[in-house]
N, C-alpha and C. Protein backbone atom coordinates (compact mmCIF):
# COMPACT_ATOMS: atom_id res chain seq x y z
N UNK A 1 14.86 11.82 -4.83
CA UNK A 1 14.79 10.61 -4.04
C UNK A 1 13.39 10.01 -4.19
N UNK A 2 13.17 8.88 -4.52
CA UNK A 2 12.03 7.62 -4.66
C UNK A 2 11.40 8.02 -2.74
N UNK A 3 10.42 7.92 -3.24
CA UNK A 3 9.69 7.70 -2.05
C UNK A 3 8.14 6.28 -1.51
N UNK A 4 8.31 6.11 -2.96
CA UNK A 4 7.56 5.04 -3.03
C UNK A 4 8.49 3.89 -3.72
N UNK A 5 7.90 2.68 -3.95
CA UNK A 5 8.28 1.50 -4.55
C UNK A 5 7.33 1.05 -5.30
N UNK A 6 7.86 1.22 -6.35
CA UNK A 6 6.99 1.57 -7.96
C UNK A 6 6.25 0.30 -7.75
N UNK A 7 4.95 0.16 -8.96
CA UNK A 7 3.95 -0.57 -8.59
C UNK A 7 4.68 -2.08 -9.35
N UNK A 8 5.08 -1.84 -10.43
CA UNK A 8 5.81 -2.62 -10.87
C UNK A 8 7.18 -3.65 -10.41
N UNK A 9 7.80 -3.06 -9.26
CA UNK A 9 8.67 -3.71 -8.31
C UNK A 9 7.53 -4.54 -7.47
N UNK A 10 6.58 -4.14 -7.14
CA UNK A 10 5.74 -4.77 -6.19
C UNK A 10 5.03 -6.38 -6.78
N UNK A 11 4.73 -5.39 -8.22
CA UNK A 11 4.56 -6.94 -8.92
C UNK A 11 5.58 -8.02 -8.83
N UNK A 12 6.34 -7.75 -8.97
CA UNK A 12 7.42 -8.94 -9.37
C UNK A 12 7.65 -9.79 -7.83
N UNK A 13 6.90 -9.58 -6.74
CA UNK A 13 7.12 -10.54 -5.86
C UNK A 13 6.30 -11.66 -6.45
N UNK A 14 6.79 -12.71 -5.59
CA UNK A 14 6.06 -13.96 -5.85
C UNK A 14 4.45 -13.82 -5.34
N UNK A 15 3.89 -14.88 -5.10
CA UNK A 15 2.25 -15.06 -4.89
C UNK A 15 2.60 -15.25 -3.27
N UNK A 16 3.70 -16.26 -2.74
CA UNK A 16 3.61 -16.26 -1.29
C UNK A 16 3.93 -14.91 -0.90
N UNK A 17 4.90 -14.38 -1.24
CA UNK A 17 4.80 -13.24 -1.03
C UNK A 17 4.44 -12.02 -0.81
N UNK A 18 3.29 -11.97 -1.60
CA UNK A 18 2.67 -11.21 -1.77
C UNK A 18 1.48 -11.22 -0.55
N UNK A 19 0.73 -12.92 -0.09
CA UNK A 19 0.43 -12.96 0.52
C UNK A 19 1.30 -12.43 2.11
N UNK A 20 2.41 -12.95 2.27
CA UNK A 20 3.17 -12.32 3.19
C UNK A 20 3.07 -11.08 3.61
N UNK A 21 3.11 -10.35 2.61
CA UNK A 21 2.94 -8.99 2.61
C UNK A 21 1.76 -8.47 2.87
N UNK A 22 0.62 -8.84 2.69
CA UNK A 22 -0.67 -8.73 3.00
C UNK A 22 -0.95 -9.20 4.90
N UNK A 23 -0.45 -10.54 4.92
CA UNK A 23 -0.31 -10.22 6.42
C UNK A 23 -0.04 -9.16 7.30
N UNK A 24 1.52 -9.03 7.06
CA UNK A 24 2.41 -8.36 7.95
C UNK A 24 1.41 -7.54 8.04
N UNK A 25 0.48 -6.55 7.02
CA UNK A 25 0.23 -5.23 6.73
C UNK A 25 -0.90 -4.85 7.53
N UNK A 26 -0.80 -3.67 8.46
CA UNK A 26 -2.14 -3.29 9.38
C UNK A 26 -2.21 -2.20 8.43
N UNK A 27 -3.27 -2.37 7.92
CA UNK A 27 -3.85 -0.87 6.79
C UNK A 27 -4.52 0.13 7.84
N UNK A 28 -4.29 1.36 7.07
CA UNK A 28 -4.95 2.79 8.25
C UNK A 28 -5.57 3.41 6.84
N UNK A 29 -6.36 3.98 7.27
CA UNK A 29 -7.09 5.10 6.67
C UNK A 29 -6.09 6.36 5.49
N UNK A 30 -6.57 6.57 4.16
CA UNK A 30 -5.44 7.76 4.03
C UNK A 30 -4.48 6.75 3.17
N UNK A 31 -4.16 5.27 3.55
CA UNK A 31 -3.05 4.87 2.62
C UNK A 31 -3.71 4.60 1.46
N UNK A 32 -2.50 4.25 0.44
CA UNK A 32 -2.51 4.03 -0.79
C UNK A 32 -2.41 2.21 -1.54
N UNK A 33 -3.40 2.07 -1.85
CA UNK A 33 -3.17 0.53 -2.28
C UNK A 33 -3.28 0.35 -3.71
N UNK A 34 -2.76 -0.74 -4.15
CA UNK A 34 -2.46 -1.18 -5.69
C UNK A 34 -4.01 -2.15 -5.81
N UNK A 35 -4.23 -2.05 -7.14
CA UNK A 35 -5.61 -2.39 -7.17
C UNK A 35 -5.32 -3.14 -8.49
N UNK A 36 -5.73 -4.59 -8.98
CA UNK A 36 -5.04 -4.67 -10.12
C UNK A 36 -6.78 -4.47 -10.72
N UNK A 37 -7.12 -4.28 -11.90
CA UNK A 37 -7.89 -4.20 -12.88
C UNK A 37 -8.32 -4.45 -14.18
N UNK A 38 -9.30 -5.90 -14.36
CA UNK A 38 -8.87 -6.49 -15.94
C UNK A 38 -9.43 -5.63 -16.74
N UNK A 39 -8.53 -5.34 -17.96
CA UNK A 39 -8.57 -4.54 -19.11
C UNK A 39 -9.06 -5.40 -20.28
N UNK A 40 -8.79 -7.00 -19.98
CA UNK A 40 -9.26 -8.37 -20.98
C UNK A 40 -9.02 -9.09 -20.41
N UNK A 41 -10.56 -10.06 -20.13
CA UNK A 41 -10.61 -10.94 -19.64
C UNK A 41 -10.04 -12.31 -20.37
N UNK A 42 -10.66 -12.39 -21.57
CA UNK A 42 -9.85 -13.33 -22.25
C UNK A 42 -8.25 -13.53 -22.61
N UNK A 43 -7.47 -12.43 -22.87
CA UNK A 43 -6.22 -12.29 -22.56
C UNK A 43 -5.80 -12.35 -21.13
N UNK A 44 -6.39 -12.01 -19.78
CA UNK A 44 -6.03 -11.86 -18.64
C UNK A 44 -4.93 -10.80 -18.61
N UNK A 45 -5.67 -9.43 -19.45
CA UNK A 45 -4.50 -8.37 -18.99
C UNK A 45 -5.12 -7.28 -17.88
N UNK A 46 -4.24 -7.17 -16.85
CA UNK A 46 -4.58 -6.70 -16.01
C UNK A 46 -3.50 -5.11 -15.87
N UNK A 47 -4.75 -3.92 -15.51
CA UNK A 47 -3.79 -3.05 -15.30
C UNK A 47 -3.96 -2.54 -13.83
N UNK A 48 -3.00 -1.76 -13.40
CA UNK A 48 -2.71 -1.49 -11.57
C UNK A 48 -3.19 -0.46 -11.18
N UNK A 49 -4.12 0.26 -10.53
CA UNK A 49 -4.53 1.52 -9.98
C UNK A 49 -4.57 1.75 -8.91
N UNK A 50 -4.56 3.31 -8.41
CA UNK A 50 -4.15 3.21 -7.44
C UNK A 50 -5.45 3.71 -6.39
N UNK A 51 -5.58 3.82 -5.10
CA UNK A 51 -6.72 4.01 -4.65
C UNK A 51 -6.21 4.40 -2.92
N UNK A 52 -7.34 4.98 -2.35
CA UNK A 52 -6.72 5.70 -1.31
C UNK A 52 -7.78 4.74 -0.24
N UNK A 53 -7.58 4.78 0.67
CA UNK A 53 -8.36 3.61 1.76
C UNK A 53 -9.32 4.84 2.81
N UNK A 54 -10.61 5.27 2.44
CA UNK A 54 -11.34 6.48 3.14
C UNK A 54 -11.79 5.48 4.54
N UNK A 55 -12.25 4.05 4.22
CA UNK A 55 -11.99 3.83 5.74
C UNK A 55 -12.00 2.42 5.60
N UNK A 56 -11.95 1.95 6.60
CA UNK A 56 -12.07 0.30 6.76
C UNK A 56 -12.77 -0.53 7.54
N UNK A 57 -13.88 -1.23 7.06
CA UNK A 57 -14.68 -2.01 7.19
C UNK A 57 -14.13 -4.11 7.47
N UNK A 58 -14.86 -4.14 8.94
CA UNK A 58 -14.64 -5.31 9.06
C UNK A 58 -15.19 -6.45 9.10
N UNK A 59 -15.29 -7.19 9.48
CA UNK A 59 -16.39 -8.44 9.73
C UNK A 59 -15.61 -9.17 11.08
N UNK A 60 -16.97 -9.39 11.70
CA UNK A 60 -16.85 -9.88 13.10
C UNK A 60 -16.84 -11.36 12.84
N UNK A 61 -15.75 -12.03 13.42
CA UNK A 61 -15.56 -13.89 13.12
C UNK A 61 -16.79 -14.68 13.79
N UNK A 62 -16.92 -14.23 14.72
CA UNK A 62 -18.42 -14.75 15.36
C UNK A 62 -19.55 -14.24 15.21
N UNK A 63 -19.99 -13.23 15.01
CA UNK A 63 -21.16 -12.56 14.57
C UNK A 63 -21.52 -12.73 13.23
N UNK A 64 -20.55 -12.53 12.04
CA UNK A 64 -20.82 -12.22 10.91
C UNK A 64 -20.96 -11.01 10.30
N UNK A 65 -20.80 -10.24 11.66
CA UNK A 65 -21.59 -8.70 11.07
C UNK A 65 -20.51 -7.61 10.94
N UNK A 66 -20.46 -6.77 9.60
CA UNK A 66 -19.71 -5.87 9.15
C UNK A 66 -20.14 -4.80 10.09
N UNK A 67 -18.83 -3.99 10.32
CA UNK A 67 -18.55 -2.67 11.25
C UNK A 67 -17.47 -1.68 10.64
N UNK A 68 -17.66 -0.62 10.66
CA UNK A 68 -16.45 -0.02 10.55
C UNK A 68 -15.49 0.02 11.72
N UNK A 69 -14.33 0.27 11.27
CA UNK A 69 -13.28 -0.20 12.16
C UNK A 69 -13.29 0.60 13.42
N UNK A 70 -13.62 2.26 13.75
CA UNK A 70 -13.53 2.89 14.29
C UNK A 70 -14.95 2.20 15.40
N UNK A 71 -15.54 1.83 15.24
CA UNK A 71 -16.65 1.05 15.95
C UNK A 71 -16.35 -0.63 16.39
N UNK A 72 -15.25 -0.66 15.67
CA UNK A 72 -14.89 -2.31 16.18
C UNK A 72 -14.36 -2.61 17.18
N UNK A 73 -14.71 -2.94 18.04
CA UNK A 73 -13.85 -3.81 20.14
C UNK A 73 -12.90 -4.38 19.85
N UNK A 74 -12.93 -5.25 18.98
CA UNK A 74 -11.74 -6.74 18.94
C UNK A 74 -10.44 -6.47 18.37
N UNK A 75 -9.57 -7.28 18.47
CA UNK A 75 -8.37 -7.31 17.48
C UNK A 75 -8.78 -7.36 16.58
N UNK A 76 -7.74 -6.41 15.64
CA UNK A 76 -8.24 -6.18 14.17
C UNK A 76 -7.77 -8.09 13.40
N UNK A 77 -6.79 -8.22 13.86
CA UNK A 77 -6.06 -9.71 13.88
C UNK A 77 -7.13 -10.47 13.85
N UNK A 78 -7.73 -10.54 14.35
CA UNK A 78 -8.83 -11.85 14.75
C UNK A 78 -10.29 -11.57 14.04
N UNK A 79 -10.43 -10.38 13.20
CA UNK A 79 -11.50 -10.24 12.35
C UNK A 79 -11.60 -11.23 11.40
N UNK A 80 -12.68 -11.66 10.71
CA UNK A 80 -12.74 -12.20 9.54
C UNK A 80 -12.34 -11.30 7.87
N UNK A 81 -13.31 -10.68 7.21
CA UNK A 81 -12.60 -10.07 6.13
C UNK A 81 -12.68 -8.77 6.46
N UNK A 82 -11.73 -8.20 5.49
CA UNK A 82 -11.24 -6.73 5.85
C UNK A 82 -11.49 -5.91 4.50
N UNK A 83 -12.37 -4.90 4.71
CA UNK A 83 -12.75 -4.67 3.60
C UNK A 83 -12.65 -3.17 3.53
N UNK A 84 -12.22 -2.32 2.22
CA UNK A 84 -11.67 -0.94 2.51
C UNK A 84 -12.40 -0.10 1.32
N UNK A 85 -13.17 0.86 1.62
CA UNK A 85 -14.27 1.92 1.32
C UNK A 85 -12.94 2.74 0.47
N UNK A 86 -13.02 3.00 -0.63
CA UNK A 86 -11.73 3.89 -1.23
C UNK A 86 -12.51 4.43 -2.62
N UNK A 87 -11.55 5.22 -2.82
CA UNK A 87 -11.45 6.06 -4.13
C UNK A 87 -10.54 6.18 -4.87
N UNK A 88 -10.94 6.44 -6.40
CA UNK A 88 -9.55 6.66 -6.95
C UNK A 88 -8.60 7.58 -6.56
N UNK A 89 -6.91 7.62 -6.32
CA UNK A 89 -6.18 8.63 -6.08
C UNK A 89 -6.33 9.88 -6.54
N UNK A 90 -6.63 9.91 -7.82
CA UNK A 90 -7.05 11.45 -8.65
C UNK A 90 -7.99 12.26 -7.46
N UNK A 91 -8.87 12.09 -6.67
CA UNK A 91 -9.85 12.17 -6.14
C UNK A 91 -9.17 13.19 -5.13
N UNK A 92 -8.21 12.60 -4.48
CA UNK A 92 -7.26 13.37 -3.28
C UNK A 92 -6.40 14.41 -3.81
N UNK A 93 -6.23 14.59 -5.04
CA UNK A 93 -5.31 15.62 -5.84
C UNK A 93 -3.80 14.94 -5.55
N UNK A 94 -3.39 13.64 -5.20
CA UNK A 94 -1.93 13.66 -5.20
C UNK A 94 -1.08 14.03 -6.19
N UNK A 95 -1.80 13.81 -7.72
CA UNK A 95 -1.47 14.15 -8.66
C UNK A 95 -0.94 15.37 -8.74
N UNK A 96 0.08 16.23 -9.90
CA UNK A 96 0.45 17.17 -9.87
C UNK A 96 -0.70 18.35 -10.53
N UNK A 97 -1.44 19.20 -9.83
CA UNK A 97 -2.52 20.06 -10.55
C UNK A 97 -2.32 20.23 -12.24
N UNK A 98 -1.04 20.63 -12.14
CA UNK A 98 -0.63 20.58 -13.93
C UNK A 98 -0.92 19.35 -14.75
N UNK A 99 -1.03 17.99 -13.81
CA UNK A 99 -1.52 17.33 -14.70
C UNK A 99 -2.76 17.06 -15.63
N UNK A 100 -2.72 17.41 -16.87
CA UNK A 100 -4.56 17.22 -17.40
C UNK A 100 -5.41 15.96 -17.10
N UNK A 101 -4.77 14.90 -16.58
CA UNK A 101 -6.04 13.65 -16.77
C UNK A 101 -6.34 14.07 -15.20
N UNK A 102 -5.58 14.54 -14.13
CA UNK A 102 -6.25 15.27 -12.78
C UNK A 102 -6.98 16.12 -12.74
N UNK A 103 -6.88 17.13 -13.74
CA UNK A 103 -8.03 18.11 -13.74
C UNK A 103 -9.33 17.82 -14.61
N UNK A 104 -8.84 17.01 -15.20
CA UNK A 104 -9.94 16.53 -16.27
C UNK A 104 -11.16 15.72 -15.21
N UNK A 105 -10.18 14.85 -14.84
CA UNK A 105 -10.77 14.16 -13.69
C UNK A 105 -11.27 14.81 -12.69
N UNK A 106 -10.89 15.91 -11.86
CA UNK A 106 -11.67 16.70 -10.97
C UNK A 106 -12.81 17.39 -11.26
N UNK A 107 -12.62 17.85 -12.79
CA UNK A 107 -13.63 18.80 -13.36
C UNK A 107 -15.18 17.45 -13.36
N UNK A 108 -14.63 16.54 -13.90
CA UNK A 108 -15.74 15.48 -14.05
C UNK A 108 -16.44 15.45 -12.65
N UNK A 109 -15.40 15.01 -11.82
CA UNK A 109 -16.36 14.73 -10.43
C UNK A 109 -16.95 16.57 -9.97
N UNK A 110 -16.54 17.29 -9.82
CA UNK A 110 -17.08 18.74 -9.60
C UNK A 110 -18.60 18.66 -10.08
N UNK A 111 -18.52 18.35 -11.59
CA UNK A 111 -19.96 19.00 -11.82
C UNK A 111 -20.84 17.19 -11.53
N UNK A 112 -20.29 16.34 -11.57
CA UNK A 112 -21.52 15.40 -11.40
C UNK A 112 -21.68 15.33 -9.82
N UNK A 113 -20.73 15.66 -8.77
CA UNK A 113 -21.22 15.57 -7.49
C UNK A 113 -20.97 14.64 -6.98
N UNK A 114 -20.50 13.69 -7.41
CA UNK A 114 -20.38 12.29 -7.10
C UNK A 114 -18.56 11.71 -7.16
N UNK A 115 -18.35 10.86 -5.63
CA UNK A 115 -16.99 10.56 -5.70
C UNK A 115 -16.98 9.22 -6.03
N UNK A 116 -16.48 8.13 -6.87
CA UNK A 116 -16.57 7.32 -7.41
C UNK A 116 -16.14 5.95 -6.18
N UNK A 117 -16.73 5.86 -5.58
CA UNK A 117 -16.40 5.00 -4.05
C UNK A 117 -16.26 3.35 -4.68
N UNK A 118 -15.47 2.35 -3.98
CA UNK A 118 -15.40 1.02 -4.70
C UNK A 118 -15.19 0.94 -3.15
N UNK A 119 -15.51 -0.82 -3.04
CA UNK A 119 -15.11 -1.45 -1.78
C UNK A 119 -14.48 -2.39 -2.08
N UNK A 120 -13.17 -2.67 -1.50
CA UNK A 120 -11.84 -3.52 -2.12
C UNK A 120 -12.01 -4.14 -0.89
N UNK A 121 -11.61 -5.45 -1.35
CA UNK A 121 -11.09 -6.57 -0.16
C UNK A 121 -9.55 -6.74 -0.10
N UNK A 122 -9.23 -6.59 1.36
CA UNK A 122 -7.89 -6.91 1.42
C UNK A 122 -7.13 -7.61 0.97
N UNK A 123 -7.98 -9.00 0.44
CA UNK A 123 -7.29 -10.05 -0.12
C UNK A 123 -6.85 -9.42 -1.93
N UNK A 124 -7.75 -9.02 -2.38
CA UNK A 124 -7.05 -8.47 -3.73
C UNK A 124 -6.53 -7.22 -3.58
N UNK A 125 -5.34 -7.09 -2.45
CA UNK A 125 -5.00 -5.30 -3.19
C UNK A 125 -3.74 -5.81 -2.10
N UNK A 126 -2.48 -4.95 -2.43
CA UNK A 126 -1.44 -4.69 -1.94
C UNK A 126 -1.50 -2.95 -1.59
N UNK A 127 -0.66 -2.76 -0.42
CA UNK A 127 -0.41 -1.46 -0.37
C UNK A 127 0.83 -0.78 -1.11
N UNK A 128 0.44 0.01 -1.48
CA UNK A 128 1.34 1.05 -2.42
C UNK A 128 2.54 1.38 -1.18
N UNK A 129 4.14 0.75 -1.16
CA UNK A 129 4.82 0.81 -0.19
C UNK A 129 4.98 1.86 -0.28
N UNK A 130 5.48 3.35 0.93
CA UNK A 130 6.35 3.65 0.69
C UNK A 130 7.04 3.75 1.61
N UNK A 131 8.47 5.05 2.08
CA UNK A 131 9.66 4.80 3.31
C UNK A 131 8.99 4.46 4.70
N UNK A 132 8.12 5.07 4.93
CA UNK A 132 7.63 5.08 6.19
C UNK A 132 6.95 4.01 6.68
N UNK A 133 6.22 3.45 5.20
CA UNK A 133 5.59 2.33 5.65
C UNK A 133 6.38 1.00 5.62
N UNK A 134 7.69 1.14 5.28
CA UNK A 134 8.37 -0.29 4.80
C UNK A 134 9.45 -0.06 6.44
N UNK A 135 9.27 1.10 6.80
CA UNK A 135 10.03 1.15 8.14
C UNK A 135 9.32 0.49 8.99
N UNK A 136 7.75 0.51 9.23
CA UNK A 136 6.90 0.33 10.29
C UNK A 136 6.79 -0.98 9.79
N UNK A 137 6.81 -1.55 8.83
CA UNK A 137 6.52 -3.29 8.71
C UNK A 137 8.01 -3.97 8.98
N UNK A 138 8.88 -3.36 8.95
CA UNK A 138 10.36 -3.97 9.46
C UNK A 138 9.97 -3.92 10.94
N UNK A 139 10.14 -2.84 11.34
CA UNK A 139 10.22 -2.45 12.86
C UNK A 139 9.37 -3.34 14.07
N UNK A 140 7.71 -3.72 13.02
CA UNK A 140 6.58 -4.01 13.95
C UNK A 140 6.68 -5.86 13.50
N UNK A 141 7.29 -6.53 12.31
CA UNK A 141 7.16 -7.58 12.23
C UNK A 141 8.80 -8.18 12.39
N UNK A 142 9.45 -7.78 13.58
CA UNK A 142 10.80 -8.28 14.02
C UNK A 142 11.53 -8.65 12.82
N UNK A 143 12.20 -7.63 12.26
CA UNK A 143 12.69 -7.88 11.17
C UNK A 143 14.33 -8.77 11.46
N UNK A 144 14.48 -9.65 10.47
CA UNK A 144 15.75 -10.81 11.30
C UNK A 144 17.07 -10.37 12.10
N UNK A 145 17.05 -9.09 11.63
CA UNK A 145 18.20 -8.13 12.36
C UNK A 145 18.59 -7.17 12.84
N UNK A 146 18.89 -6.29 13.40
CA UNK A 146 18.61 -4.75 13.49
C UNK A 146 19.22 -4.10 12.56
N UNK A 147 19.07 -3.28 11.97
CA UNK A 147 19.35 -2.52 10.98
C UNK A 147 19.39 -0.65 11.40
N UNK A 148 20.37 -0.06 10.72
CA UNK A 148 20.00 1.00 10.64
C UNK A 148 20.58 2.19 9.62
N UNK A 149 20.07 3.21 9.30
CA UNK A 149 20.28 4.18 8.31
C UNK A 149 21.81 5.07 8.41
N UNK A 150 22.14 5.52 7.31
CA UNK A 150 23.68 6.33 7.67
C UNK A 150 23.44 7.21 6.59
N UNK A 151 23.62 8.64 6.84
CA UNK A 151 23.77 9.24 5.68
C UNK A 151 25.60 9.56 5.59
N UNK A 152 25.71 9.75 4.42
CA UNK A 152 26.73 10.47 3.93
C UNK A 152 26.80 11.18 3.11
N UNK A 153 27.11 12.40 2.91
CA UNK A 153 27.34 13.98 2.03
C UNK A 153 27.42 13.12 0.41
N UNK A 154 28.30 11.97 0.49
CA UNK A 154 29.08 11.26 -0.72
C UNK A 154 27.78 10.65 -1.37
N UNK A 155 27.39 9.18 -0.94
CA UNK A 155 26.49 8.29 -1.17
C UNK A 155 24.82 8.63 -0.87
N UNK A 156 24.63 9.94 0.03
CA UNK A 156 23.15 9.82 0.54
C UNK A 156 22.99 8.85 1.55
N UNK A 157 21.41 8.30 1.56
CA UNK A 157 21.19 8.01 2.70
C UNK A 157 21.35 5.97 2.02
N UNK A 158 21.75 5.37 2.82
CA UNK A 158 21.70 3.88 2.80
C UNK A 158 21.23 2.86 4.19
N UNK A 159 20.68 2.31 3.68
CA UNK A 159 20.60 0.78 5.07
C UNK A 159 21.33 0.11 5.56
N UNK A 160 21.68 -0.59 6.77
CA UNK A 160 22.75 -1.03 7.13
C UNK A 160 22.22 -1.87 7.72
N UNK A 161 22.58 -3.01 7.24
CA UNK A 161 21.72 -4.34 8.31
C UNK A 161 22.79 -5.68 8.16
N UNK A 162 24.03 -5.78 9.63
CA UNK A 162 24.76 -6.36 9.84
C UNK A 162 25.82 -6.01 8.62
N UNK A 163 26.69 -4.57 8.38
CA UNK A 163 27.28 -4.39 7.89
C UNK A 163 26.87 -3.94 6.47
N UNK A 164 25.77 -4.49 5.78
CA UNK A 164 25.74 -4.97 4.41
C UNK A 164 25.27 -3.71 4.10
N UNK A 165 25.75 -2.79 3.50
CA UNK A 165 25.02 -1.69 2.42
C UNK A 165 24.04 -2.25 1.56
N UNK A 166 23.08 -1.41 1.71
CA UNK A 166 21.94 -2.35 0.46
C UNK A 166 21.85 -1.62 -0.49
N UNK A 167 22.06 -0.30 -0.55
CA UNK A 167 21.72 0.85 -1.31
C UNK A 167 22.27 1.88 -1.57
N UNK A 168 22.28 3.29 -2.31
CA UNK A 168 22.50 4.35 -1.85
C UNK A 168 21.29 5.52 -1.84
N UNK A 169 19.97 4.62 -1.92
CA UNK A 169 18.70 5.11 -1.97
C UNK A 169 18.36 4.70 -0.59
N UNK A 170 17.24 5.09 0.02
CA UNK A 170 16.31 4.79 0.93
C UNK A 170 15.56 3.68 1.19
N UNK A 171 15.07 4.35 -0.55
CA UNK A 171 13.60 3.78 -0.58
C UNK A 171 14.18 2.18 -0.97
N UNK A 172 14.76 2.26 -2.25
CA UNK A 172 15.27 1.17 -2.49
C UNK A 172 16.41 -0.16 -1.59
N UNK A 173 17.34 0.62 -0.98
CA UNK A 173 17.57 -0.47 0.85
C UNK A 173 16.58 -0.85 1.23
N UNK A 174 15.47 -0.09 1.83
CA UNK A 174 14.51 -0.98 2.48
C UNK A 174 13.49 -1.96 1.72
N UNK A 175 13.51 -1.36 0.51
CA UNK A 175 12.66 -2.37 -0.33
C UNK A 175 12.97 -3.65 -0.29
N UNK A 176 14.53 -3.91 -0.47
CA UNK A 176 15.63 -4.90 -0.43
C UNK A 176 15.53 -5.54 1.12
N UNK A 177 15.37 -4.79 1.83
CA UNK A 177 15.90 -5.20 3.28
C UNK A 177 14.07 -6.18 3.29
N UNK A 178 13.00 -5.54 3.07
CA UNK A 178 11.29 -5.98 3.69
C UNK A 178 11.51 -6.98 1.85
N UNK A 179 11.90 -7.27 1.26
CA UNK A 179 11.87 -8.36 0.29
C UNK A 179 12.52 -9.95 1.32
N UNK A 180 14.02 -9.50 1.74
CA UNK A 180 14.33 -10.31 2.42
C UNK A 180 13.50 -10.99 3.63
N UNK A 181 12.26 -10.19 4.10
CA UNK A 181 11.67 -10.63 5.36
C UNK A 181 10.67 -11.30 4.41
N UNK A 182 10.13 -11.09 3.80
CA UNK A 182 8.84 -11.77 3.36
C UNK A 182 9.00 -13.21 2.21
């Protein structure tokens, strides 16, 4: 069973969309975001990486002044930019240990000491969906209908939103179901 929604499905939303999706989205600490990255500038080829959010940094609309979030009073809503302290995924081991470009990669950071930190702005990065999180952006941004899950021994698990089967995946119903909202 898919537990994410490949980075490549994510691409293929539109630009409003995408912005959409960037709304709805209250980022936490720990998630996973798509990062695109030019490989050629003159071609404009861009490739997708992935990156883990170690914390999140805000800016105060009236002050001007950056805080980390855990220090911030206000609605996160009403901040100005949102900006997220991360690392590459390799970094967290999600990877499978057997994989060589993970250990290759761990061995590198081991002996230099150093975790390769970037600060991403919310505006260029999408979050890496997956079940849990495409539940909590239905659930928290009134999704147009109520919906809910059914397993069966036969089909697995599917979505149900006003009758309509979307799936016989999870991941993929709700992908379908939070495409329709945005």
């Amino acid at each position: 069973m898919n537990k994410y929604v490949s980075i490549e499905e994510i691409n293929k939303l539109d630009k409003q969309q995408k912005e959409n999706l960037r709304t709805l989205w209250n980022p936490a600490k720990y998630e996973l975001i798509i990062v695109p990255v030019c490989k050629d500038i003159e071609q404009q080829i861009y490739e997708h990486r992935v990156y883990v959010i170690q914390d999140i940094i805000v800016c105060d609309k009236k002050n001007k002044q950056y805080c980390e979030i855990s220090n911030y009073q206000g609605d996160i809503s009403n901040c100005g930019e949102i900006i997220f302290k991360t690392f590459p995924v390799e970094c967290v081991r999600l990877l499978d240990d057997s994989d060589d470009t993970c250990l290759e990669f761990n061995k590198k950071i081991e002996a230099d000491g150093v975790v390769p930190i970037q600060y991403i702005s919310k505006k260029d990065c999408l979050p890496l969906l997956d079940i849990s999180l495409m539940i909590e952006l239905l659930c928290d941004n009134k999704c147009k209908s109520d919906f809910s899950l059914k397993y069966s021994k036969e089909g697995g698990v599917c979505v149900l939103d006003d009758n309509t089967q979307y799936s016989d995946s999870l991941c993929a119903s709700l992908w379908e179901m939070l495409k329709s909202v945005l």
